[in-house]
C-alpha atoms as a PDB file:
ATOM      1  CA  UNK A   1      41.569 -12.261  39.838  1.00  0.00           C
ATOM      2  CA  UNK A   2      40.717 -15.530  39.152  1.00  0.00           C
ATOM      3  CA  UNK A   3      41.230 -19.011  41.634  1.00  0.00           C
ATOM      4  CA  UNK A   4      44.481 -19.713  39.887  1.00  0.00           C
ATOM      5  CA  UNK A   5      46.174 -16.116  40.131  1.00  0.00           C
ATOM      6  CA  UNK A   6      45.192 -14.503  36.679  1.00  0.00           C
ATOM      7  CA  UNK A   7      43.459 -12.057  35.761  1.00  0.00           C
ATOM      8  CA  UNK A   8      39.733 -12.986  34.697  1.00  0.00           C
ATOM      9  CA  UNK A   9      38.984 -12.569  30.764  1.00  0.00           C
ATOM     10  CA  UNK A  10      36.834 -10.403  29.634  1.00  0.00           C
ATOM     11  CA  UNK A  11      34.456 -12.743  27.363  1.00  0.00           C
ATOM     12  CA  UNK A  12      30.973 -11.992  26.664  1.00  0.00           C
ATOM     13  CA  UNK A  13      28.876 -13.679  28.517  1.00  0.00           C
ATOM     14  CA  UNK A  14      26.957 -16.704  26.688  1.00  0.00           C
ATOM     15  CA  UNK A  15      23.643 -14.874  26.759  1.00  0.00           C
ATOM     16  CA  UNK A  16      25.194 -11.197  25.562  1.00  0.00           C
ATOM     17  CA  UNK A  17      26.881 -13.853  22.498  1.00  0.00           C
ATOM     18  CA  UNK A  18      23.590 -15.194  21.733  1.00  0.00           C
ATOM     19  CA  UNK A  19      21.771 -11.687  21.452  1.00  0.00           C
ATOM     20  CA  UNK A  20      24.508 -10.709  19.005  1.00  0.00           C
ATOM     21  CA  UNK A  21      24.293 -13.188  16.543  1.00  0.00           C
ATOM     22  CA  UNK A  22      20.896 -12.311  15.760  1.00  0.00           C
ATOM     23  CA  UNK A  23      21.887  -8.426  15.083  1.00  0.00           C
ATOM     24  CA  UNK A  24      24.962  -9.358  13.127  1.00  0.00           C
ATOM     25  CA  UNK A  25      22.618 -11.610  10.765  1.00  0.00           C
ATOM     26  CA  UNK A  26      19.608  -8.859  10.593  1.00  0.00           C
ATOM     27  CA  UNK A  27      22.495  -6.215   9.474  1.00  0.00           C
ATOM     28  CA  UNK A  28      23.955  -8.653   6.718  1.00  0.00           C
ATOM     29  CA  UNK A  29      20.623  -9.326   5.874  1.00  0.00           C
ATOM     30  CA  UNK A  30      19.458  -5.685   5.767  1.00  0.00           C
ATOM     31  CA  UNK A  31      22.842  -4.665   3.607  1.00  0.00           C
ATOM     32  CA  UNK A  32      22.055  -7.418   1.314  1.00  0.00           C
ATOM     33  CA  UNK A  33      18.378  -6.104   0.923  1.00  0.00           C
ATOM     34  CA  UNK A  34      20.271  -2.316   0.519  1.00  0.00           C
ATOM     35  CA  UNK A  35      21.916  -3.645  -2.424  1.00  0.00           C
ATOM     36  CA  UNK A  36      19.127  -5.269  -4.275  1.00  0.00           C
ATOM     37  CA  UNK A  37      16.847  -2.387  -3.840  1.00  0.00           C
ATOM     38  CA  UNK A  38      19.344  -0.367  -5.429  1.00  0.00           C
ATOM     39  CA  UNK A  39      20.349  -2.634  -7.723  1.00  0.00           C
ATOM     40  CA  UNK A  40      16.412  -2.381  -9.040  1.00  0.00           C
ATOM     41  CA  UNK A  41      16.129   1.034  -8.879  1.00  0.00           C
ATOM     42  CA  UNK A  42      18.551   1.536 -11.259  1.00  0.00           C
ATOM     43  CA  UNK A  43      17.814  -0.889 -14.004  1.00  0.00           C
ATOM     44  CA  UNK A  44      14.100   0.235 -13.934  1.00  0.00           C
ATOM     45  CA  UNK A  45      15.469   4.364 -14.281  1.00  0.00           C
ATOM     46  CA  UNK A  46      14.518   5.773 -17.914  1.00  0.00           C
ATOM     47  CA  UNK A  47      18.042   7.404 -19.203  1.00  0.00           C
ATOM     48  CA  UNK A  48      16.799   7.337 -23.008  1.00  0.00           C
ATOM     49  CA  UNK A  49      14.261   9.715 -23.929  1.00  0.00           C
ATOM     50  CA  UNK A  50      11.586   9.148 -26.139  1.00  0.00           C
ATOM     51  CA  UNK A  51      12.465  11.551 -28.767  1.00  0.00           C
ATOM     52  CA  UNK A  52      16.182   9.294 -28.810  1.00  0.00           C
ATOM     53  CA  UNK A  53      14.135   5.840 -29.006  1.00  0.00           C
ATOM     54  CA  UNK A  54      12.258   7.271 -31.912  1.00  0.00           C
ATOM     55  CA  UNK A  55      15.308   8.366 -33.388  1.00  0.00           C
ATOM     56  CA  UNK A  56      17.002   5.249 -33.253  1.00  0.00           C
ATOM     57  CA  UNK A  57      14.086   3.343 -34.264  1.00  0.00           C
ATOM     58  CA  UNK A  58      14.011   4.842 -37.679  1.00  0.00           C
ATOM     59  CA  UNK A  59      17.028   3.956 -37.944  1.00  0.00           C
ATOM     60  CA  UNK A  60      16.008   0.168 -37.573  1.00  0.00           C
ATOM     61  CA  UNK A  61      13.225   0.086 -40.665  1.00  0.00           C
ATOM     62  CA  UNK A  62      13.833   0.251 -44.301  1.00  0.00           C
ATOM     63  CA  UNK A  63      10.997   2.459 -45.030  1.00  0.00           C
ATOM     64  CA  UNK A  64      10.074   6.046 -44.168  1.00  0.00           C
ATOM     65  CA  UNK A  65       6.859   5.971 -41.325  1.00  0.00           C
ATOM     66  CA  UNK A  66       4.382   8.194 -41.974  1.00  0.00           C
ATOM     67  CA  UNK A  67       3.078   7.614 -38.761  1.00  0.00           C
ATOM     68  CA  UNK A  68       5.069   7.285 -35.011  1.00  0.00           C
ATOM     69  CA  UNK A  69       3.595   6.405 -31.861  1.00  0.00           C
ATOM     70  CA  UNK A  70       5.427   5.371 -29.031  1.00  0.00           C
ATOM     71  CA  UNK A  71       4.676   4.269 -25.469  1.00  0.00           C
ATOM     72  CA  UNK A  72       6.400   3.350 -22.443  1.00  0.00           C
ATOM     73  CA  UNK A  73       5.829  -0.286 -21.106  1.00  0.00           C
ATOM     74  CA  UNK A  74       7.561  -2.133 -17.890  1.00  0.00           C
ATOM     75  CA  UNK A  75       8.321  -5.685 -18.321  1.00  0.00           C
ATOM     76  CA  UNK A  76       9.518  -8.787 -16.316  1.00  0.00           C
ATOM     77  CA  UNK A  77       9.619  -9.218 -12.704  1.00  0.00           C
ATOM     78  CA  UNK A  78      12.100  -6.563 -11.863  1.00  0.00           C
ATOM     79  CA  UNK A  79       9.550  -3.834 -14.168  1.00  0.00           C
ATOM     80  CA  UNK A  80      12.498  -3.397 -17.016  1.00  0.00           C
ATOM     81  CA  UNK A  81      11.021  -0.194 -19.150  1.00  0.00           C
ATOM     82  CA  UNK A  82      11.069  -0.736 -22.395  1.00  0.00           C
ATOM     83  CA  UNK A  83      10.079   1.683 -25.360  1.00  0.00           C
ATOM     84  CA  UNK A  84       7.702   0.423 -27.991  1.00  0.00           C
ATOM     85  CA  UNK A  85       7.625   2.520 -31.367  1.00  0.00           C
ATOM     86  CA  UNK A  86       5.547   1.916 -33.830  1.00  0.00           C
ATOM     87  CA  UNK A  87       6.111   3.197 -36.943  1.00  0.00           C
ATOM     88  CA  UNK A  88       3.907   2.713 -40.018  1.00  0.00           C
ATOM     89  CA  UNK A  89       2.580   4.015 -43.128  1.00  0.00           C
ATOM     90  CA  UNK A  90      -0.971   3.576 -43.127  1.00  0.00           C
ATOM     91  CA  UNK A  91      -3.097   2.794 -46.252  1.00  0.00           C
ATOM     92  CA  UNK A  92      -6.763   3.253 -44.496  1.00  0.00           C
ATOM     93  CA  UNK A  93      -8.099   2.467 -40.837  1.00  0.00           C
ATOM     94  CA  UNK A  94      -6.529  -0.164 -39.344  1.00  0.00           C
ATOM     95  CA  UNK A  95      -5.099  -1.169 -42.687  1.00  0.00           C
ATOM     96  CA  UNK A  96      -0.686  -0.518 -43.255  1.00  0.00           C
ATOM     97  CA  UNK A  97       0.904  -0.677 -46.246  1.00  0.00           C
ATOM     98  CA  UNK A  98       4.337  -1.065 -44.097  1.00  0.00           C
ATOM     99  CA  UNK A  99       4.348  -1.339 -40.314  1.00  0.00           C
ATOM    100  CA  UNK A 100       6.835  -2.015 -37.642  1.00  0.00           C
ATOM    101  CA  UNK A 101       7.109  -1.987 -33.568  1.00  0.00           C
ATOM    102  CA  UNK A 102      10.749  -1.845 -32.294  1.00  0.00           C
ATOM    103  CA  UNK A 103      11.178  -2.417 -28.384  1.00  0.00           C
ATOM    104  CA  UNK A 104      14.195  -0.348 -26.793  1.00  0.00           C
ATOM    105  CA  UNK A 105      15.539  -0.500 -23.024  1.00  0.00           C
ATOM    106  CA  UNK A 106      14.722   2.471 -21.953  1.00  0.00           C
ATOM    107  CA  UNK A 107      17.688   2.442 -19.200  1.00  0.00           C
ATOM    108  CA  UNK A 108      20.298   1.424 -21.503  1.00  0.00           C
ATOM    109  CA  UNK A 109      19.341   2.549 -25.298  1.00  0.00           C
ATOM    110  CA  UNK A 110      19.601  -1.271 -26.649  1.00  0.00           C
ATOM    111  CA  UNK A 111      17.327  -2.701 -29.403  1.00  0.00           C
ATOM    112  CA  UNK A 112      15.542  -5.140 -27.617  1.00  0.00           C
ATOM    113  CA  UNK A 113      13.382  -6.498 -30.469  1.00  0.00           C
ATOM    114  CA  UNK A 114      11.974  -5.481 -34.150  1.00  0.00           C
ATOM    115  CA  UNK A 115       8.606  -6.715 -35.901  1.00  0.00           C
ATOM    116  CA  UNK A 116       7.967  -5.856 -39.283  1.00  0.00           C
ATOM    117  CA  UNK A 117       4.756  -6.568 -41.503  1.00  0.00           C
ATOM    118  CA  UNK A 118       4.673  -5.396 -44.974  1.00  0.00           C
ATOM    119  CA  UNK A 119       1.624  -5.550 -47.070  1.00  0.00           C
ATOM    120  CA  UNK A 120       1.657  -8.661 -49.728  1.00  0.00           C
ATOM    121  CA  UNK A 121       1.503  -7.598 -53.367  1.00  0.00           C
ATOM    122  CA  UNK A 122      -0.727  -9.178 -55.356  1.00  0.00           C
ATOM    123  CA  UNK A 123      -0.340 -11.568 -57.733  1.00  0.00           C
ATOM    124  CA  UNK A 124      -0.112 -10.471 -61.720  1.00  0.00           C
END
């Protein structure tokens, strides 16, 4: 009981409040730090196979490749893979009648970019 006849509250003290805050903050802080982590690991997974970024690749080009080479790259801060085909028809070493490298997110199966070079014909 307290000096005026009711019953004392049952508060935290002012030192058990202060030791509190700090956990309540580290576990917001620790569930925001959950969700980014996950949040990256899924935007840097590889769902499209190289054999389906080749695929749709060809579909990009207007020419038939001769030759296909393809590699996987990581980009950007977060380490977004990306799939860079090259396709080409080759008329010699290091010499392409038709060439063209088409980047593809390898997590969501988007064309991210296409470069073409074609060979200039000559002048009659």
């Amino acid at each position: 009981m307290s000096v005026n006849g009711h019953a004392a509250e049952s508060r935290p003290s002012l030192s058990a409040r202060g030791f509190l805050r700090p956990r309540v903050l580290a576990f917001v802080g620790l569930l925001i730090l959950i969700v980014l982590v996950a949040n990256s690991c899924q935007n840097s997974q590889v769902r499209f196979n190289q054999q389906q970024a080749i695929a749709l690749a060809r579909q990009q080009v207007d020419f038939e490749p001769t030759r296909t080479q393809i590699r996987l790259v990581r980009q950007g801060i977060q380490s977004r893979p990306i799939w860079a085909v090259s396709l080409s028809v080759p008329t010699g070493p290091e010499q392409f009648d038709r060439l063209a490298v088409v980047r593809i997110d390898a997590n969501r199966g988007e064309v991210v970019s296409i470069a073409t070079q074609s060979t200039p014909t000559p002048a009659p």
